[in-house]
Protein backbone atom coordinates (compact mmCIF):
# COMPACT_ATOMS: atom_id res chain seq x y z
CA UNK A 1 -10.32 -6.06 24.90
CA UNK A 2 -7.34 -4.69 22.82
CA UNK A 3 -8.34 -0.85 23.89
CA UNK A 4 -7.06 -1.13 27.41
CA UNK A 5 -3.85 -2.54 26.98
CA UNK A 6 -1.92 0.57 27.88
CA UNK A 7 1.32 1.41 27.61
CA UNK A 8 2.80 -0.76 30.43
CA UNK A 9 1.12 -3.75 28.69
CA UNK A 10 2.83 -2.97 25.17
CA UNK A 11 6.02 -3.09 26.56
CA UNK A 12 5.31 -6.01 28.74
CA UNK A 13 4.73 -7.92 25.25
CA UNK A 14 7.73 -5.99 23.62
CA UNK A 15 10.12 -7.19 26.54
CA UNK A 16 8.13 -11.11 26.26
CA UNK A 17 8.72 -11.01 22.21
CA UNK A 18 12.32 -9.48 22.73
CA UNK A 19 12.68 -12.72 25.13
CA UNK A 20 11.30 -15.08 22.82
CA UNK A 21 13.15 -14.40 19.29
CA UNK A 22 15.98 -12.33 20.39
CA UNK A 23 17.21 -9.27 18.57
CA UNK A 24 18.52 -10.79 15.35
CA UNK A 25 15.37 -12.42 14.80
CA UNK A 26 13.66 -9.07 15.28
CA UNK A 27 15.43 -6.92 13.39
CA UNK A 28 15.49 -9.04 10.27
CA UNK A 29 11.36 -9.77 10.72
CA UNK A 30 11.46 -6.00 10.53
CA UNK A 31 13.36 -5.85 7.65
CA UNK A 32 10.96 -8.28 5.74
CA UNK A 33 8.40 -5.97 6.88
CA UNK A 34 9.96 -2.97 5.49
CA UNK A 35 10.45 -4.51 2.13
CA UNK A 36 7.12 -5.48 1.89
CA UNK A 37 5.38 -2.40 2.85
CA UNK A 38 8.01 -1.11 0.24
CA UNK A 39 6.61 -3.33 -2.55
CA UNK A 40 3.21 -2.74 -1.72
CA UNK A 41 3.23 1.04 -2.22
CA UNK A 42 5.08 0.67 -5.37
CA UNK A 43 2.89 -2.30 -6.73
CA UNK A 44 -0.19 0.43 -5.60
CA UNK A 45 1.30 3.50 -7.51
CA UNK A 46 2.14 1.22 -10.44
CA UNK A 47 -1.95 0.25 -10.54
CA UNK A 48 -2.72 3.72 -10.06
CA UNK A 49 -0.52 5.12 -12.92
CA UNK A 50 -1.74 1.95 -15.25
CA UNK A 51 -5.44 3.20 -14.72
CA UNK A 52 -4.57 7.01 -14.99
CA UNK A 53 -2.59 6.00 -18.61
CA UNK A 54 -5.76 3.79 -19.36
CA UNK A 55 -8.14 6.72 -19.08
CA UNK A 56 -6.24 8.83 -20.92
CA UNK A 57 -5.68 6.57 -23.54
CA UNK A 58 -9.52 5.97 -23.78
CA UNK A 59 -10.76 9.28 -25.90
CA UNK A 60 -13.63 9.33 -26.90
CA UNK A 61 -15.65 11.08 -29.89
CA UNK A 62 -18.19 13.57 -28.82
CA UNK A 63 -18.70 15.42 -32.03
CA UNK A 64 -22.36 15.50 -32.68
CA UNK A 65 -23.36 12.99 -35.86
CA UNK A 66 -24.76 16.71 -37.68
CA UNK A 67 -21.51 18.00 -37.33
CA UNK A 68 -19.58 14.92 -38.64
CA UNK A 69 -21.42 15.22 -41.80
CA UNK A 70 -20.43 19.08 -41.98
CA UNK A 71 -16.63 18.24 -41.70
């Protein structure tokens, strides 16, 4: 349904939403947007740099229990 919209139907909504909430509405929805794709990639890169700094933090003995006693 959505994949024939077209171009001439986008900005037949764009011009209806424009209509509806006016441009200061818009523009400030937008803004909330913004900041909120904003926190999202940070709150991602934080999660990502927590596990990285997890991993590394996680070392783990290999030596052989032979070699141990050698040592």
């Amino acid at each position: 349904m959505l994949n024939n919209i077209g171009l001439p139907g986008l900005l037949l909504i764009a011009v209806v939403v424009l209509v509806l909430f006016g441009r200061g509405k818009i523009s400030s929805l937008m803004g909330e947007v913004g900041k909120g794709i904003t926190a999202f990639k940070k709150g991602v890169n934080d999660g990502t740099k927590e596990l990285e700094d997890d991993a590394a933090q996680v070392v783990k003995d290999v030596t052989p229990e032979a070699d141990k006693d050698k040592a």
